[in-house]
C-alpha atoms as a PDB file:
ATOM      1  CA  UNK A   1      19.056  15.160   5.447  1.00  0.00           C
ATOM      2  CA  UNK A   2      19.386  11.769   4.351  1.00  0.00           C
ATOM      3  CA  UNK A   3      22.237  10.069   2.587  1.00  0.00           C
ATOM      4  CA  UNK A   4      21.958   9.369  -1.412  1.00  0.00           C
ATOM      5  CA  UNK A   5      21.997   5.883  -0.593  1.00  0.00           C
ATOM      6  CA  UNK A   6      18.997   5.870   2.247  1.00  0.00           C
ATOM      7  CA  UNK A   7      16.896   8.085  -0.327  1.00  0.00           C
ATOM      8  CA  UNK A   8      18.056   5.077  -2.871  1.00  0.00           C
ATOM      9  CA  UNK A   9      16.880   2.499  -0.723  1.00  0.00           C
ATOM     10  CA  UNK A  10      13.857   3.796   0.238  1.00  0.00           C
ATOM     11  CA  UNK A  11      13.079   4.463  -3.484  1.00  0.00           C
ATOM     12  CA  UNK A  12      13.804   0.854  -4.878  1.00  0.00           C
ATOM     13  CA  UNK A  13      11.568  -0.279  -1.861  1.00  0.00           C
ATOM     14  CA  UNK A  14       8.103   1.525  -3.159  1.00  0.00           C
ATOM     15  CA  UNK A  15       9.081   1.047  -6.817  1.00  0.00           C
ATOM     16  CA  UNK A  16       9.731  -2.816  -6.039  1.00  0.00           C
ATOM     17  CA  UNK A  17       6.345  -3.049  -3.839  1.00  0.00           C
ATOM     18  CA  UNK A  18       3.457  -4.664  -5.202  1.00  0.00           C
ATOM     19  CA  UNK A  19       0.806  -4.481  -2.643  1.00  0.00           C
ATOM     20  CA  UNK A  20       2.419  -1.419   0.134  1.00  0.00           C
ATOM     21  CA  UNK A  21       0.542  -0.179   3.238  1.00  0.00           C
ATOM     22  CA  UNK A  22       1.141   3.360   3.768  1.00  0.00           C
ATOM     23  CA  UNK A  23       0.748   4.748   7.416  1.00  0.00           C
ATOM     24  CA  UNK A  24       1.177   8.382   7.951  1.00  0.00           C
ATOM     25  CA  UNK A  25       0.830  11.100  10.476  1.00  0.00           C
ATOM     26  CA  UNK A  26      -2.834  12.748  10.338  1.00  0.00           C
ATOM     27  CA  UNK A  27      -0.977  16.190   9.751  1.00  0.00           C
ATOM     28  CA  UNK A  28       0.078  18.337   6.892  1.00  0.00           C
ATOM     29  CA  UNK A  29       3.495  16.729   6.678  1.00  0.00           C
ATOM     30  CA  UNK A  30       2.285  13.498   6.705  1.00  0.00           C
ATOM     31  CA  UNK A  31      -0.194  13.647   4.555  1.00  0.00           C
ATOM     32  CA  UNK A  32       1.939  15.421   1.911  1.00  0.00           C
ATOM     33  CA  UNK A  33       4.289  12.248   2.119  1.00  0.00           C
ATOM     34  CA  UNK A  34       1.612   9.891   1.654  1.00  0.00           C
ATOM     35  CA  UNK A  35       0.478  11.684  -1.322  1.00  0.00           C
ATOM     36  CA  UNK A  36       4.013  12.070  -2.722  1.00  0.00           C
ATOM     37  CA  UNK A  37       4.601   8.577  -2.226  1.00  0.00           C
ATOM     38  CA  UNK A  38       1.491   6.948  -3.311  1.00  0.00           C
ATOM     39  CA  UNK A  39       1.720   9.090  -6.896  1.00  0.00           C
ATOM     40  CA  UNK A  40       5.317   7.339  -7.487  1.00  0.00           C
ATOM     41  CA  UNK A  41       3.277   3.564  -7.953  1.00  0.00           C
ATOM     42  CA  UNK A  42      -0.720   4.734  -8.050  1.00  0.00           C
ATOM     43  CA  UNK A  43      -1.086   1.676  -6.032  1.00  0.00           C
ATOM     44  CA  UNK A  44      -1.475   0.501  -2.483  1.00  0.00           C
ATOM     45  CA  UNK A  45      -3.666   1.345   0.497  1.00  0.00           C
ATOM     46  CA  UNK A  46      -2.927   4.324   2.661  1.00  0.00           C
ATOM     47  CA  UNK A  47      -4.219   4.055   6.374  1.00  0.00           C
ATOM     48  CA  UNK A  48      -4.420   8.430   8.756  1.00  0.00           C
ATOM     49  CA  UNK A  49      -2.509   7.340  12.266  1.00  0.00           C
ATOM     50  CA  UNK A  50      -4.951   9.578  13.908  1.00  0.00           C
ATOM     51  CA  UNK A  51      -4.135  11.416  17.144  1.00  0.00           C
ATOM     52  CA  UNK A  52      -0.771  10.074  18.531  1.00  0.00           C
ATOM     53  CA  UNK A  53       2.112   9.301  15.561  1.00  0.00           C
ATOM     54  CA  UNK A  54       2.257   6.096  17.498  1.00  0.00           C
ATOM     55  CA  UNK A  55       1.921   2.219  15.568  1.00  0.00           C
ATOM     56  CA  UNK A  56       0.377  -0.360  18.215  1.00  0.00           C
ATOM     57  CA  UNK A  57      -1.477  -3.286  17.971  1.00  0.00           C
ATOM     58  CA  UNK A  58      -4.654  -1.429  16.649  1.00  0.00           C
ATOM     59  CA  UNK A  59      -2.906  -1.632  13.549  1.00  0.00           C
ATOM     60  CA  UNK A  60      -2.572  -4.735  13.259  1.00  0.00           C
ATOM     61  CA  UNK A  61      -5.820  -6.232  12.030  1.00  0.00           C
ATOM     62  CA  UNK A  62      -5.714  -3.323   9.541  1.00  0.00           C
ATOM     63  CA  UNK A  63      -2.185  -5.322   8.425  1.00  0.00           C
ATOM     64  CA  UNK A  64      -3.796  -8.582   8.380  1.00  0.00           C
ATOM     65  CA  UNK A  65      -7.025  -7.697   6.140  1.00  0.00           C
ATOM     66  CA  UNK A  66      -4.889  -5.620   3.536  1.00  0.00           C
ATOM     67  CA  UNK A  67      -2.331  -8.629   3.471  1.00  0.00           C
ATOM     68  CA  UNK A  68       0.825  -5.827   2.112  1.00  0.00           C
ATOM     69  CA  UNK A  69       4.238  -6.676   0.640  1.00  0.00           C
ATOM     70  CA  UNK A  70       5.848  -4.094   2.659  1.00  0.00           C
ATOM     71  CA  UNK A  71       4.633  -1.363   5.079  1.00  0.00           C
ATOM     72  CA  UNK A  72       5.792   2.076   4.823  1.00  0.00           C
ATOM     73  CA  UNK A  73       5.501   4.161   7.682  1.00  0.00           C
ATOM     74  CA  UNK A  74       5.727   8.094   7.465  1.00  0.00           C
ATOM     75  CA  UNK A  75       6.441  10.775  10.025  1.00  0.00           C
ATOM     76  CA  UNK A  76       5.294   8.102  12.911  1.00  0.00           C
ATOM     77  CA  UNK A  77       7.383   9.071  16.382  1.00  0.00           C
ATOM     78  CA  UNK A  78       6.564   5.965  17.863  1.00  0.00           C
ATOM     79  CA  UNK A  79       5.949   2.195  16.452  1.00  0.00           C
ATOM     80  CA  UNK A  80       5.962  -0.191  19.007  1.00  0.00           C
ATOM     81  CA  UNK A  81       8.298  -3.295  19.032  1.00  0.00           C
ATOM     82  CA  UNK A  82       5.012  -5.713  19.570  1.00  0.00           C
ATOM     83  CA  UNK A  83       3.665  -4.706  16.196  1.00  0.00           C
ATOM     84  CA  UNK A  84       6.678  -5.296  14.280  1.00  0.00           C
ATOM     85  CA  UNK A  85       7.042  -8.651  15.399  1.00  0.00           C
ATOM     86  CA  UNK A  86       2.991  -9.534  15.328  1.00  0.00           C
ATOM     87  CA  UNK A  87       3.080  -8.491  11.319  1.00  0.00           C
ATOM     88  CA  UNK A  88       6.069 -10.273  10.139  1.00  0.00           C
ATOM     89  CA  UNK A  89       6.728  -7.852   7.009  1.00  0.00           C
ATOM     90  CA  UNK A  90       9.112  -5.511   5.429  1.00  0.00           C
ATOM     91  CA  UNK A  91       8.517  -2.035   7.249  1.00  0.00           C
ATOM     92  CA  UNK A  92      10.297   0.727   5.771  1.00  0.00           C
ATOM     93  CA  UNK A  93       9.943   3.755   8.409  1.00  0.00           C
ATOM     94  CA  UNK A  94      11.085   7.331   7.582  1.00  0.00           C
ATOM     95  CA  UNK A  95      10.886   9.398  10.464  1.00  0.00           C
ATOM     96  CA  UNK A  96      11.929  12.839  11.463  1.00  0.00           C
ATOM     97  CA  UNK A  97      11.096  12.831  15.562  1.00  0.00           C
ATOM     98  CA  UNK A  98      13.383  11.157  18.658  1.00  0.00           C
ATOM     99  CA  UNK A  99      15.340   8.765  17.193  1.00  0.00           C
ATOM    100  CA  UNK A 100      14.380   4.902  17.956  1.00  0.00           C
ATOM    101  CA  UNK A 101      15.422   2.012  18.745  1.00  0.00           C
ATOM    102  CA  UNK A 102      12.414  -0.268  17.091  1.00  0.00           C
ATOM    103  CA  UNK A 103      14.017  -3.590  15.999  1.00  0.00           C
ATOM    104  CA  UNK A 104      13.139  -5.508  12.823  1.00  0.00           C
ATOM    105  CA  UNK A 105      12.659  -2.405  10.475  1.00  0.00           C
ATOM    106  CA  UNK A 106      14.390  -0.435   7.669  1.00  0.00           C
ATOM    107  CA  UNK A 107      14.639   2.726  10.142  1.00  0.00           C
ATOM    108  CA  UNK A 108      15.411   6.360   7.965  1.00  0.00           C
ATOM    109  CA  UNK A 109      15.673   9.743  10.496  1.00  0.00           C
ATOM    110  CA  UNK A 110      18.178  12.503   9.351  1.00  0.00           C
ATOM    111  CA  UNK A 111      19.002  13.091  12.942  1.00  0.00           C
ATOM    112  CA  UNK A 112      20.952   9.278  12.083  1.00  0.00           C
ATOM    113  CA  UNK A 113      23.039  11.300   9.982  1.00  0.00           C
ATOM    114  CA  UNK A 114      23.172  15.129  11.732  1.00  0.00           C
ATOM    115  CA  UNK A 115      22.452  15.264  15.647  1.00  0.00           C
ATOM    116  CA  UNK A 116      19.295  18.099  15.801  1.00  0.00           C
ATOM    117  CA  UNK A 117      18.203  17.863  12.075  1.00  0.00           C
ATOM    118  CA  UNK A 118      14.605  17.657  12.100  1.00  0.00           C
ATOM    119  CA  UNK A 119      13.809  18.028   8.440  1.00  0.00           C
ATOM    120  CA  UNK A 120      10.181  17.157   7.498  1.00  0.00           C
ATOM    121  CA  UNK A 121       9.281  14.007   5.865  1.00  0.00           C
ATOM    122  CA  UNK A 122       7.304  16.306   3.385  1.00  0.00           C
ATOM    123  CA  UNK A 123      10.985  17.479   2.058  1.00  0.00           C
ATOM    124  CA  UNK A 124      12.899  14.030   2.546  1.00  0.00           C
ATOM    125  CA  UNK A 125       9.968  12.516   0.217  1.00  0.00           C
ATOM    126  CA  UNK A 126      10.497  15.398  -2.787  1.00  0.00           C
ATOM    127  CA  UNK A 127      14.340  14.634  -1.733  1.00  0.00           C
ATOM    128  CA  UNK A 128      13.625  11.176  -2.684  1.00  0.00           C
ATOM    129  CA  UNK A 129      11.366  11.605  -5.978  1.00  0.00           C
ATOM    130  CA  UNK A 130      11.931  14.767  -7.511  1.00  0.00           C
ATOM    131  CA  UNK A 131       8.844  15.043  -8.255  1.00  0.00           C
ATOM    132  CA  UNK A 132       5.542  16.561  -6.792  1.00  0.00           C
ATOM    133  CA  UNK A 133       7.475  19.914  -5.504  1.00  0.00           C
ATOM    134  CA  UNK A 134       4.353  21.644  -4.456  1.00  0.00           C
ATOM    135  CA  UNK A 135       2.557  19.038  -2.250  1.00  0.00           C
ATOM    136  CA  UNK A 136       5.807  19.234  -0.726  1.00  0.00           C
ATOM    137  CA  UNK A 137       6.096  22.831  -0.247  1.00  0.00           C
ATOM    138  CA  UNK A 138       2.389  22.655   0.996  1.00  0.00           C
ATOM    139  CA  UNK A 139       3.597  19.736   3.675  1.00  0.00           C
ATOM    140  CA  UNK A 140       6.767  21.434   4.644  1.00  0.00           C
ATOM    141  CA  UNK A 141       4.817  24.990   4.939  1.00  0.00           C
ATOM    142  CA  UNK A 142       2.115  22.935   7.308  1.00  0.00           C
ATOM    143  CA  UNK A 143       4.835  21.065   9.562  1.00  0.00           C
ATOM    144  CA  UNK A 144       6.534  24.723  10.291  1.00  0.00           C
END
């Protein structure tokens, strides 16, 4: 799980975001933390990492066209340290795979907290809101 204080953070950052970029994982638990997150504001752009949870440099035009506040990334195992530094913005990553070492990014993975615990972002995001239990149930249900 996370701390109080991460889910805190990573609350005030979508509440405070005017313009956010969402990428998520093309699954069930991804998708149920985009939606969970986009109902919070009913604003921003949300953009399926199809295939491979992995942020590269195909992402980056996507970045430049939407021009975002911030950029939140959701259970993505991999974003790559040459897209970070290309896109110059606030990245707020919650992520429940390997933990990384990515530099330049608000970074959120229970296993920084618990060594094994591999909760789904599906749960972390209902965690954070209280709200919207049964697209998390549904994105939990599909992870598992």
């Amino acid at each position: 799980m996370l701390t109080d204080k991460q889910m805190s953070e990573i609350k005030e950052e979508l509440l405070s975001s005017e313009r956010p970029l969402i990428l998520f994982h093309d699954d069930a638990d991804g998708l149920s933390s985009f939606l969970q997150f986009y109902k919070q504001i009913n604003k921003g752009k949300g953009v399926m990492v199809k295939s491979t949870p992995k942020v590269d440099d195909r992402f980056i035009r996507t970045v430049e066209n939407y021009a975002p506040d911030k950029i939140f990334a959701l259970d993505l195992a991999v974003m790559e340290q040459d897209f970070v530094d290309a896109v110059n913005k606030k990245i707020i990553w919650v992520d429940h795979h390997e933990l990384s070492e990515t530099k330049g990014v608000k970074y959120y993975n229970p296993k920084q907290n618990k060594k094994g615990d591999n909760t789904c972002i599906s749960k972390l995001s209902y965690d954070i809101f209280k709200d919207n239990f049964w697209i998390s149930a549904v994105g939990t249900i599909g992870d598992w």
